[in-house]
Protein backbone atom coordinates (compact mmCIF):
# COMPACT_ATOMS: atom_id res chain seq x y z
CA UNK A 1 -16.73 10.35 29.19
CA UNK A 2 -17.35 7.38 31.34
CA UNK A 3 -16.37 5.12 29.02
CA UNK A 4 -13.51 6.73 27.61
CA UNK A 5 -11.91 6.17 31.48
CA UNK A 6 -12.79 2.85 31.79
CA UNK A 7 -10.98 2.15 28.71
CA UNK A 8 -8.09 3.93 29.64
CA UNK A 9 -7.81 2.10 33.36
CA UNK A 10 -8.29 -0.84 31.21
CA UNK A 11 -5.45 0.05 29.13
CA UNK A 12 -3.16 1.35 31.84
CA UNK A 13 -3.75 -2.16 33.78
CA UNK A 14 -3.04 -3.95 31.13
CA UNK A 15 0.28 -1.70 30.22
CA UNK A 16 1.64 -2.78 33.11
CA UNK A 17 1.73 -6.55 32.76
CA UNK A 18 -1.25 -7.15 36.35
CA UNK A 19 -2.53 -9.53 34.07
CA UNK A 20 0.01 -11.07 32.16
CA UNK A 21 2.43 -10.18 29.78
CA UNK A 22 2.28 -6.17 28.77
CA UNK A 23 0.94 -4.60 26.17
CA UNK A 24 1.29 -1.69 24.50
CA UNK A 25 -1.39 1.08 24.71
CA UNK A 26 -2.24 3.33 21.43
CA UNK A 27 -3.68 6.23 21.09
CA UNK A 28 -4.31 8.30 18.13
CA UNK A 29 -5.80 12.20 17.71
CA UNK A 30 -6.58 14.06 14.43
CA UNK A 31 -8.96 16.18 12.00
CA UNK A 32 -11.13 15.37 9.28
CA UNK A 33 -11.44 17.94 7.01
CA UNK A 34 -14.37 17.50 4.41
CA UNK A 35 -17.28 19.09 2.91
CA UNK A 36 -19.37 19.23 6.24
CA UNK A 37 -16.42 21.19 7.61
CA UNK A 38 -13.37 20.10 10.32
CA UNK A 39 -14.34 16.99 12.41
CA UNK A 40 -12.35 15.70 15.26
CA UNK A 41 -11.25 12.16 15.84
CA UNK A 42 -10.01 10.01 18.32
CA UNK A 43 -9.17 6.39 19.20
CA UNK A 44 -7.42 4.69 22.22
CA UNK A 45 -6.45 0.56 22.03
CA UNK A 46 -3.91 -1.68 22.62
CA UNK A 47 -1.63 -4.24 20.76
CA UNK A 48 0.13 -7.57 21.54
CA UNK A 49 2.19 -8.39 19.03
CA UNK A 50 -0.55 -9.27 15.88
CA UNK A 51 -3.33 -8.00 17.80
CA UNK A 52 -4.71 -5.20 17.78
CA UNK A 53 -7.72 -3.53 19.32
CA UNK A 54 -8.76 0.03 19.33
CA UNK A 55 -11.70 1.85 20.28
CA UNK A 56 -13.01 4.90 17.77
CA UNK A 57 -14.60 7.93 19.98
């Protein structure tokens, strides 16, 4: 949990240009469904233009 709002300060400073020019946050939420059953997953990142970087939890 600890990390998950670390990245997301990290994110949010970074959304707002503090350090340069802004970049977008991402986010995305959703279920596996497979033979072990319904799995959750999650990932939050960021992109600048060709870059991206995201963070699987």
């Amino acid at each position: 949990m600890k990390r998950v709002l670390i990245m997301l300060g990290a994110v949010a400073l970074f959304g707002c240009g503090a350090a340069g020019e802004p970049i977008r946050p991402t986010a995305n939420l959703g279920l596996s469904i497979g033979s072990g059953g319904v799995t959750p997953t999650a990932s939050v990142g960021a992109t600048n233009g060709p870059v991206s970087i995201n963070v699987g939890l």
